[in-house]
PDB file of N, CA and C in Angstrom:
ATOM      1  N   UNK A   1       0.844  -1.167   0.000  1.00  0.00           N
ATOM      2  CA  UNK A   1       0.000   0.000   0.000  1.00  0.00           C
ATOM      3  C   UNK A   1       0.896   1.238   0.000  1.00  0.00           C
ATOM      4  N   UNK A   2       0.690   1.983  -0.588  1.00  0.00           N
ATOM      5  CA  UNK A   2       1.243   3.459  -0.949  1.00  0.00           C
ATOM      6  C   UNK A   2       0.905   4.579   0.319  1.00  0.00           C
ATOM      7  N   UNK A   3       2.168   5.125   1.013  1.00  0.00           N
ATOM      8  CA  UNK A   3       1.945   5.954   2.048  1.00  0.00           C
ATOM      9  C   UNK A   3       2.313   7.092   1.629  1.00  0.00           C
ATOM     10  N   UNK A   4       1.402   8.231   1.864  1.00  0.00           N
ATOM     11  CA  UNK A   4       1.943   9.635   1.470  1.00  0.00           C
ATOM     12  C   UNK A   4       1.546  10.612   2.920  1.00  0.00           C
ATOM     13  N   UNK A   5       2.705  11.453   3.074  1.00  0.00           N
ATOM     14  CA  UNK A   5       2.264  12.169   4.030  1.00  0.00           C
ATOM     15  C   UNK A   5       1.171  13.567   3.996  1.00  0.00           C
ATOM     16  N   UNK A   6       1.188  14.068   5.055  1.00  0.00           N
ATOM     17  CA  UNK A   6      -0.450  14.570   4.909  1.00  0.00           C
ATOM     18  C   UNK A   6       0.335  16.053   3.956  1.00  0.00           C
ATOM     19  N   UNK A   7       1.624  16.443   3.806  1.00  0.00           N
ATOM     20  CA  UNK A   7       1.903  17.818   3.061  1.00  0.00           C
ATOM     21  C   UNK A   7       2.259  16.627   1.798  1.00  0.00           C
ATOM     22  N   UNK A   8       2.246  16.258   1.443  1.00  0.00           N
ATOM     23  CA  UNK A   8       2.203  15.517   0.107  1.00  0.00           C
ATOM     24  C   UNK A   8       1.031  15.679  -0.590  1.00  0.00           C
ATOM     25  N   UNK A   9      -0.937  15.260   0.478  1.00  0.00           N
ATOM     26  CA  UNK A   9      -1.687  15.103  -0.014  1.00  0.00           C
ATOM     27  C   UNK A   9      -2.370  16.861  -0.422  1.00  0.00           C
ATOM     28  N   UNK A  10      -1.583  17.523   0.744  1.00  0.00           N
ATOM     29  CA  UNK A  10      -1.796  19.207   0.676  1.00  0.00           C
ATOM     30  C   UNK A  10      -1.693  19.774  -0.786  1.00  0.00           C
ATOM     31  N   UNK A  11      -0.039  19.415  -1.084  1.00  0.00           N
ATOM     32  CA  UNK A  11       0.230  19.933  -2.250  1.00  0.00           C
ATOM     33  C   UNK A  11      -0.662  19.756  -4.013  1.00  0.00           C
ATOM     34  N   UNK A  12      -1.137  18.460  -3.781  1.00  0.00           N
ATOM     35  CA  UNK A  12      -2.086  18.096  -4.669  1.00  0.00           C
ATOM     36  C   UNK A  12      -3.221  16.968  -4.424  1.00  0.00           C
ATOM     37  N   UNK A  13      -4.027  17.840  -3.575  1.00  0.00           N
ATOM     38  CA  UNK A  13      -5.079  16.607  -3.411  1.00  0.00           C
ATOM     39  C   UNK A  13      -6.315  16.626  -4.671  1.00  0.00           C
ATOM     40  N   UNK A  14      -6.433  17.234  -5.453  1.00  0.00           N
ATOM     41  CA  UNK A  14      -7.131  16.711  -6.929  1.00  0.00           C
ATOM     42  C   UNK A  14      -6.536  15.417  -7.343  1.00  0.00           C
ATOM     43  N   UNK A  15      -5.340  15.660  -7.661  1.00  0.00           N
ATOM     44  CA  UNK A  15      -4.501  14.607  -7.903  1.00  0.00           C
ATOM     45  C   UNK A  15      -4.613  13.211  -7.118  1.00  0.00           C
ATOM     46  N   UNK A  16      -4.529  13.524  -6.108  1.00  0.00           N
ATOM     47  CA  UNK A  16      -4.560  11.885  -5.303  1.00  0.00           C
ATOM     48  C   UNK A  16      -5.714  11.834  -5.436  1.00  0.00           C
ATOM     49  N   UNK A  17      -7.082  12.731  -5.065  1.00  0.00           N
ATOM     50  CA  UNK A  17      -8.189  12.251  -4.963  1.00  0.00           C
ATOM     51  C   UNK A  17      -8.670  11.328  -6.679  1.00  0.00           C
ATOM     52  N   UNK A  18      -8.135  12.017  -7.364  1.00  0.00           N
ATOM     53  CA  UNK A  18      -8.541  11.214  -8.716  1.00  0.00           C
ATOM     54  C   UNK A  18      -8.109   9.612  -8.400  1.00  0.00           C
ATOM     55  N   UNK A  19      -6.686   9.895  -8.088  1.00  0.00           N
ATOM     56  CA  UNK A  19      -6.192   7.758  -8.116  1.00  0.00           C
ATOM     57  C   UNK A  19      -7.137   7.127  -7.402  1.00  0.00           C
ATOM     58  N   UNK A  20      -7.693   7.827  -5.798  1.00  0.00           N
ATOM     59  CA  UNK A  20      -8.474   7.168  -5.132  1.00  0.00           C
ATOM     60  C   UNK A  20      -9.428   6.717  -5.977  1.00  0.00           C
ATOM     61  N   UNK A  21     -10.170   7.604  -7.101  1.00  0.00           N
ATOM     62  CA  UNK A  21     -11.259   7.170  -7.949  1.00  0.00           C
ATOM     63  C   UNK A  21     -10.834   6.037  -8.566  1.00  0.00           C
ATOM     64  N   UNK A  22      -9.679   6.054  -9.351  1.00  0.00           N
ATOM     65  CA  UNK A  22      -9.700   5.437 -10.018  1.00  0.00           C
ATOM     66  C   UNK A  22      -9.239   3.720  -9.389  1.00  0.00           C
ATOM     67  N   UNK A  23      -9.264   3.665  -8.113  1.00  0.00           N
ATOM     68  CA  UNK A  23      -9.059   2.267  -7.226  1.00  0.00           C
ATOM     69  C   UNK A  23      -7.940   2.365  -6.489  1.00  0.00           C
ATOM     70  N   UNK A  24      -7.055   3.351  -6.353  1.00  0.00           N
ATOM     71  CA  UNK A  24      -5.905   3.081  -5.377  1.00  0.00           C
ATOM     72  C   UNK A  24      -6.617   3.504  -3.986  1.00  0.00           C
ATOM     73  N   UNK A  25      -5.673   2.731  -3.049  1.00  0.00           N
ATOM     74  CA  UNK A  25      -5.351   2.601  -1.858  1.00  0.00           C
ATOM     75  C   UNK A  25      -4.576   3.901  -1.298  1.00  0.00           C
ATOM     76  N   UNK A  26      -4.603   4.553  -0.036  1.00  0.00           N
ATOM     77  CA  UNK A  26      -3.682   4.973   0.731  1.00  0.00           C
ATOM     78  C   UNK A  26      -2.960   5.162   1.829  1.00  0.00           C
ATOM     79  N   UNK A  27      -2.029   5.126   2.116  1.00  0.00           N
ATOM     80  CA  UNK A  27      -2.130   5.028   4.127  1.00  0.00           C
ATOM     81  C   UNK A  27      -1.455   6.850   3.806  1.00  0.00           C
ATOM     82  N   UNK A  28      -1.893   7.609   4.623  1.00  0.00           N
ATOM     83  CA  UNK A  28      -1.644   8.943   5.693  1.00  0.00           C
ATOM     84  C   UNK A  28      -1.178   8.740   6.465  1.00  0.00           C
ATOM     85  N   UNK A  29       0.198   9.419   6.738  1.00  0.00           N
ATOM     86  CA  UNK A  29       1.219   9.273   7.139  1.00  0.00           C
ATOM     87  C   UNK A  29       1.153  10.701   8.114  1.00  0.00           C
ATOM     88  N   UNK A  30       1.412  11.084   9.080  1.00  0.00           N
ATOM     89  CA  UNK A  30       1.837  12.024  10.111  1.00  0.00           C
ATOM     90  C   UNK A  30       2.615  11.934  10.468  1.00  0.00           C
ATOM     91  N   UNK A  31       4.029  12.738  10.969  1.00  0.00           N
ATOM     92  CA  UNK A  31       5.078  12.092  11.034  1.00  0.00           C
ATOM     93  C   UNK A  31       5.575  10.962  11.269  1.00  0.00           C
ATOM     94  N   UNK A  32       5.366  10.408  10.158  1.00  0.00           N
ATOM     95  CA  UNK A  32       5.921   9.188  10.180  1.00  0.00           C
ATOM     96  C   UNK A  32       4.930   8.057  10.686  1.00  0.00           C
ATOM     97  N   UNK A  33       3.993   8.206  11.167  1.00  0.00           N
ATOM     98  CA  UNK A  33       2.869   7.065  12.125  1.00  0.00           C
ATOM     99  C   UNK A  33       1.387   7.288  10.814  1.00  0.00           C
ATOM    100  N   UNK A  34       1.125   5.928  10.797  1.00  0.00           N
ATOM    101  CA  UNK A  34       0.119   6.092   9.831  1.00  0.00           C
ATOM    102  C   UNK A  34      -1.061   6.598  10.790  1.00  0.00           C
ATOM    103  N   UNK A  35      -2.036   7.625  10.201  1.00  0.00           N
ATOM    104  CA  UNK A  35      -3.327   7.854  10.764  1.00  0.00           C
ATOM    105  C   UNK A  35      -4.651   7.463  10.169  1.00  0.00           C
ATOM    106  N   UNK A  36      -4.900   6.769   8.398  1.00  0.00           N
ATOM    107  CA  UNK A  36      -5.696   6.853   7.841  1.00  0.00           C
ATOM    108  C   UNK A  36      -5.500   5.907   6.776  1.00  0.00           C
ATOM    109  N   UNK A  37      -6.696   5.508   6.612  1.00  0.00           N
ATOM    110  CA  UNK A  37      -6.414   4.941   5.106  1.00  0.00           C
ATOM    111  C   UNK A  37      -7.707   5.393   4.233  1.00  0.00           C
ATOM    112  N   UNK A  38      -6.818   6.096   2.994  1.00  0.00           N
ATOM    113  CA  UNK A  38      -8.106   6.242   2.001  1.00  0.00           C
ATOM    114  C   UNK A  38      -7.951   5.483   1.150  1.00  0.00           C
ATOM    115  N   UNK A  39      -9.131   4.972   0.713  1.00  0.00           N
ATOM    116  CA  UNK A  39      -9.992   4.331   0.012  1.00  0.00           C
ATOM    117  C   UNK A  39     -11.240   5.072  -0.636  1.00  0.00           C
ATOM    118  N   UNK A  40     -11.188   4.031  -2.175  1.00  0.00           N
ATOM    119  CA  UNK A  40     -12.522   4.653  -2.682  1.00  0.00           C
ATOM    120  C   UNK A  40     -13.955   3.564  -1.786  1.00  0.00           C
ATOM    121  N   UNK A  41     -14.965   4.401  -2.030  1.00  0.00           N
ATOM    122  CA  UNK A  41     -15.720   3.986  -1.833  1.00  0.00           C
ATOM    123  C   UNK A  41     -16.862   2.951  -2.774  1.00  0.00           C
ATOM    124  N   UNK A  42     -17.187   1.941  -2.306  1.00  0.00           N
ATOM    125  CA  UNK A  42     -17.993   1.174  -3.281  1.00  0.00           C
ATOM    126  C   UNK A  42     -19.576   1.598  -3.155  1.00  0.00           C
ATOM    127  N   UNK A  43     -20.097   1.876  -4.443  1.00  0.00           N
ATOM    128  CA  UNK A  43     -21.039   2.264  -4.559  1.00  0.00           C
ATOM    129  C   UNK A  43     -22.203   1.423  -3.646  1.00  0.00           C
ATOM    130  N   UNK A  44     -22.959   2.355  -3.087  1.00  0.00           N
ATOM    131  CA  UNK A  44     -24.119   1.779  -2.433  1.00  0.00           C
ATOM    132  C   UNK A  44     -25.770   1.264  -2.804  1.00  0.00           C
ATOM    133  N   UNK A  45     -25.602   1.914  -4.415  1.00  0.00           N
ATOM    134  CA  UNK A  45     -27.062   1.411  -4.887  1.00  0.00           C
ATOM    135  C   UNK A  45     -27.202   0.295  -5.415  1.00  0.00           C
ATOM    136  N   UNK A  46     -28.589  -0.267  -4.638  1.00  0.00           N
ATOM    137  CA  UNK A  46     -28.626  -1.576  -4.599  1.00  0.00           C
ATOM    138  C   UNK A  46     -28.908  -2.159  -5.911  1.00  0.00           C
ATOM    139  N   UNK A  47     -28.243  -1.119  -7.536  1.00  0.00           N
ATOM    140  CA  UNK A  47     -28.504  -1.842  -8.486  1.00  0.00           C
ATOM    141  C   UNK A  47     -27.021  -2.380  -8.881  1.00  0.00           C
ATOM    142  N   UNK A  48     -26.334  -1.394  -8.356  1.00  0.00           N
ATOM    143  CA  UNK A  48     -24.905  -2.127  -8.525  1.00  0.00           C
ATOM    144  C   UNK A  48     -24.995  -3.807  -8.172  1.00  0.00           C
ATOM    145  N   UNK A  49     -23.612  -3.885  -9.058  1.00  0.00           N
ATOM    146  CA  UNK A  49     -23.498  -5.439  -8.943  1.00  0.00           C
ATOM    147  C   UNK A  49     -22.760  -5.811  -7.633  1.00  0.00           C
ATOM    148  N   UNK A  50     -21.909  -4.564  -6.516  1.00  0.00           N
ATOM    149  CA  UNK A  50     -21.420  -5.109  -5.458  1.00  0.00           C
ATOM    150  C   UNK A  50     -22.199  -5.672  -4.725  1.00  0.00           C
ATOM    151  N   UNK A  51     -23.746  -4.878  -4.528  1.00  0.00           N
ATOM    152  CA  UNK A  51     -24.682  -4.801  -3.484  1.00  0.00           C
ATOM    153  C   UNK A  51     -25.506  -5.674  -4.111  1.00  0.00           C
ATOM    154  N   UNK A  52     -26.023  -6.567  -4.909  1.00  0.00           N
ATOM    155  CA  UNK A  52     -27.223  -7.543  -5.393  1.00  0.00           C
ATOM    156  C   UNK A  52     -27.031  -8.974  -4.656  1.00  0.00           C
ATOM    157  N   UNK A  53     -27.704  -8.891  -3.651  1.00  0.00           N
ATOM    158  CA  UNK A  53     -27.891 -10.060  -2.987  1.00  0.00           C
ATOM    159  C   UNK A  53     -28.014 -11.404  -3.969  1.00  0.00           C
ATOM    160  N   UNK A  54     -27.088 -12.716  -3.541  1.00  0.00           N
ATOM    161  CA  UNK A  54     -27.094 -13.633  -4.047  1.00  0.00           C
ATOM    162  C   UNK A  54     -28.936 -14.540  -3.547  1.00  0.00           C
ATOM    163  N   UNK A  55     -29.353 -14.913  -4.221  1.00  0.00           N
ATOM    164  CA  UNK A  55     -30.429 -15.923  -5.005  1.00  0.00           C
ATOM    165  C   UNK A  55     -30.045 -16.759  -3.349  1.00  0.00           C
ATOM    166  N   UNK A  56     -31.242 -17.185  -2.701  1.00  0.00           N
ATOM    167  CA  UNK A  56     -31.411 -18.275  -1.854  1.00  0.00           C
ATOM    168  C   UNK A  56     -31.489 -19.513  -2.619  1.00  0.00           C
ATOM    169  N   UNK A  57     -30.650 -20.697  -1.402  1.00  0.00           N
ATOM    170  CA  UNK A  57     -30.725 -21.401  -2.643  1.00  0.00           C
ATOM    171  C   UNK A  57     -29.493 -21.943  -3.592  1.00  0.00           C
ATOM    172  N   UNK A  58     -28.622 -20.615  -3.566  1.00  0.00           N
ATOM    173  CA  UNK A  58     -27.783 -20.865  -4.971  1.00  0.00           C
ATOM    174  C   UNK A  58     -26.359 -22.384  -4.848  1.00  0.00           C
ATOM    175  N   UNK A  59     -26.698 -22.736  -3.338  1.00  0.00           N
ATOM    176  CA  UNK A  59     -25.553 -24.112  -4.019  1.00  0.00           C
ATOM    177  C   UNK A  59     -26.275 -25.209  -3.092  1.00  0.00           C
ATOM    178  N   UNK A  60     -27.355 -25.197  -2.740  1.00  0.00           N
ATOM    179  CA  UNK A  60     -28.666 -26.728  -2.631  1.00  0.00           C
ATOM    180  C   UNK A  60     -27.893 -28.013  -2.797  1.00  0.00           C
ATOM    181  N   UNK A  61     -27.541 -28.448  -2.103  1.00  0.00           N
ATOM    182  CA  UNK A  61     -27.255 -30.117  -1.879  1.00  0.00           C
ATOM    183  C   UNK A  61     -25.851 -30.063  -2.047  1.00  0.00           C
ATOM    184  N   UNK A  62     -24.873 -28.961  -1.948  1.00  0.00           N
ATOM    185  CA  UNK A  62     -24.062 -29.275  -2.449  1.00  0.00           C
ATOM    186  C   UNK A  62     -22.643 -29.536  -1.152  1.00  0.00           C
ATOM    187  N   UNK A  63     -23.341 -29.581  -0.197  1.00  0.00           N
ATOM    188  CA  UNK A  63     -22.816 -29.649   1.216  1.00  0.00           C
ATOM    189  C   UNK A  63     -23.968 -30.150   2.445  1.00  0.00           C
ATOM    190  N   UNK A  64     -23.149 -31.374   3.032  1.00  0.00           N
ATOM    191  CA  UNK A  64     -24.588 -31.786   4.004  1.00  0.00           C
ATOM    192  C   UNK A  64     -23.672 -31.428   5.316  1.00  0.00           C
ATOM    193  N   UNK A  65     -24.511 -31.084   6.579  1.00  0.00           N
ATOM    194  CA  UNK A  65     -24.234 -30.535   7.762  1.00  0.00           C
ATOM    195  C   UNK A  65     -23.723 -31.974   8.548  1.00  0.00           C
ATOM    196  N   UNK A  66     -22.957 -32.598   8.666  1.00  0.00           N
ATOM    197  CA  UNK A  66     -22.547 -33.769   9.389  1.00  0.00           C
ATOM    198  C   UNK A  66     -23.094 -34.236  11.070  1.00  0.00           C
ATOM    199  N   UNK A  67     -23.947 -34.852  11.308  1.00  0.00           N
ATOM    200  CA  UNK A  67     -24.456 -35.159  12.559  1.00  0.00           C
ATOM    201  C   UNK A  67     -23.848 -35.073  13.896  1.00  0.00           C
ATOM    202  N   UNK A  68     -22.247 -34.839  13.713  1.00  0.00           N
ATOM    203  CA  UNK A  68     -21.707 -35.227  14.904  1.00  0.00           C
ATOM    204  C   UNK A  68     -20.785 -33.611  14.571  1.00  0.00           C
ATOM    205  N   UNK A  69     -21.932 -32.403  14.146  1.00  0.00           N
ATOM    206  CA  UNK A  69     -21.298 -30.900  13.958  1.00  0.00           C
ATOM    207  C   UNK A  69     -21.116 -30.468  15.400  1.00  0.00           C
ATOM    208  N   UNK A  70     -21.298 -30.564  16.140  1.00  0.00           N
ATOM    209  CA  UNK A  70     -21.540 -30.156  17.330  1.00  0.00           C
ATOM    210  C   UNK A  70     -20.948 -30.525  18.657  1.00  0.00           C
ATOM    211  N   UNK A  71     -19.966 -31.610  18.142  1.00  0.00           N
ATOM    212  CA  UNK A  71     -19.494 -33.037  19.212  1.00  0.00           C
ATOM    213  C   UNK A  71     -18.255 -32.110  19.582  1.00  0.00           C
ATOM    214  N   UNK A  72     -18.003 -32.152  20.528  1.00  0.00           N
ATOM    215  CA  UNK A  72     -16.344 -31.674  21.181  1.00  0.00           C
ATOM    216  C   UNK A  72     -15.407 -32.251  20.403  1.00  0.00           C
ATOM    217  N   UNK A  73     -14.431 -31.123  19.798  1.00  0.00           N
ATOM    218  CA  UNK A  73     -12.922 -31.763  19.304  1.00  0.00           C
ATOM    219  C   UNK A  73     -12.262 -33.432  19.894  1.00  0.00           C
ATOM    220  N   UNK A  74     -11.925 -33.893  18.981  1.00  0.00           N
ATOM    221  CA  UNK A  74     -10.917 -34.619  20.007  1.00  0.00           C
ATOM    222  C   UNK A  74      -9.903 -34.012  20.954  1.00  0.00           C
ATOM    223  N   UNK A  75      -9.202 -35.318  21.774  1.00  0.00           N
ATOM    224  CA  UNK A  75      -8.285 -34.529  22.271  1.00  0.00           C
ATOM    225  C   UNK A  75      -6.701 -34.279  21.996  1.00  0.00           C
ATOM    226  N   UNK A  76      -6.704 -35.057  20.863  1.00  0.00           N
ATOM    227  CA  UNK A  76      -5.427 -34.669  20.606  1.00  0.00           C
ATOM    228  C   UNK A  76      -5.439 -32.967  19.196  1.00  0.00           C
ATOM    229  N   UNK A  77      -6.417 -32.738  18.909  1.00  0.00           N
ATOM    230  CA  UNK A  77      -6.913 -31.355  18.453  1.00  0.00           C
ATOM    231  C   UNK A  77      -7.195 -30.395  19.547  1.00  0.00           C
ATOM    232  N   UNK A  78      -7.690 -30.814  20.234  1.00  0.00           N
ATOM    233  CA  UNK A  78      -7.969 -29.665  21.595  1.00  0.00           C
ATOM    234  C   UNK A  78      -6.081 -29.088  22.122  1.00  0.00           C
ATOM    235  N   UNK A  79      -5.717 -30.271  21.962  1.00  0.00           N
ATOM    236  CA  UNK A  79      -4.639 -30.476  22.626  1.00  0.00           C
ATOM    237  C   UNK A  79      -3.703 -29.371  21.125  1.00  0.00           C
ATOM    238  N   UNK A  80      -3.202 -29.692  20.356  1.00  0.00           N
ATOM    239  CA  UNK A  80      -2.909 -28.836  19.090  1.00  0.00           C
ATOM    240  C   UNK A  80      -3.338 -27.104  19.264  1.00  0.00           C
ATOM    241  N   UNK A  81      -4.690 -26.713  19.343  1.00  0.00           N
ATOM    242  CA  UNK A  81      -5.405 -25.459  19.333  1.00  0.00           C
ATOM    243  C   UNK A  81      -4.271 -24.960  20.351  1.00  0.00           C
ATOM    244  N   UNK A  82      -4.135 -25.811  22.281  1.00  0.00           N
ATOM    245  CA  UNK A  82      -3.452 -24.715  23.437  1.00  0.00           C
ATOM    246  C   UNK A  82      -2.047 -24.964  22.754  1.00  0.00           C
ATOM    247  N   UNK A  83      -1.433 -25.483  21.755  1.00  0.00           N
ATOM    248  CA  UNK A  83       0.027 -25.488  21.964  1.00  0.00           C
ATOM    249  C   UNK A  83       0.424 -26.821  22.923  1.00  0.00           C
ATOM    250  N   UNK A  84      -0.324 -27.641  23.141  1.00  0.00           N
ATOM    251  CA  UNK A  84       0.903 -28.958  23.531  1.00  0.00           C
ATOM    252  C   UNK A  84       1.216 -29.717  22.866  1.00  0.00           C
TER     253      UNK A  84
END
């Protein structure tokens, strides 16, 4: 990710604000310590294709929930997860 400090974004913020449009990333920099990250924003109308809820439904049988979902780890996995 691309860091510019905040008299960087002073000197030409048309400029950066365009890259933001056009999909870059930024971290804001204050001396030296990041404070921010800009980003563009993804459109919010729900005709866009980010926001169109997927179809209920869309992968049906294609995974079954296993009967024993719920059963305590073994213990040599329990045992793995703390580190022994």
């Amino acid at each position: 990710m691309i860091q510019i400090s905040v008299d960087e974004m002073k000197r030409d913020l048309p400029a950066f604000l365009h890259r933001v449009e056009t999909g870059e990333t930024f971290v804001l920099v204050k001396a030296g310590k990041p404070v921010a990250e800009i980003m563009p924003i993804i459109s919010s109308s729900i005709n866009s294709p980010a926001m169109q809820l997927r179809p209920f439904g869309l992968c049906a049988g294609e995974f079954t929930v296993p009967d024993d979902f719920n059963a305590p780890l073994p213990e040599n996995i329990l045992a793995a997860f703390e580190g022994q």
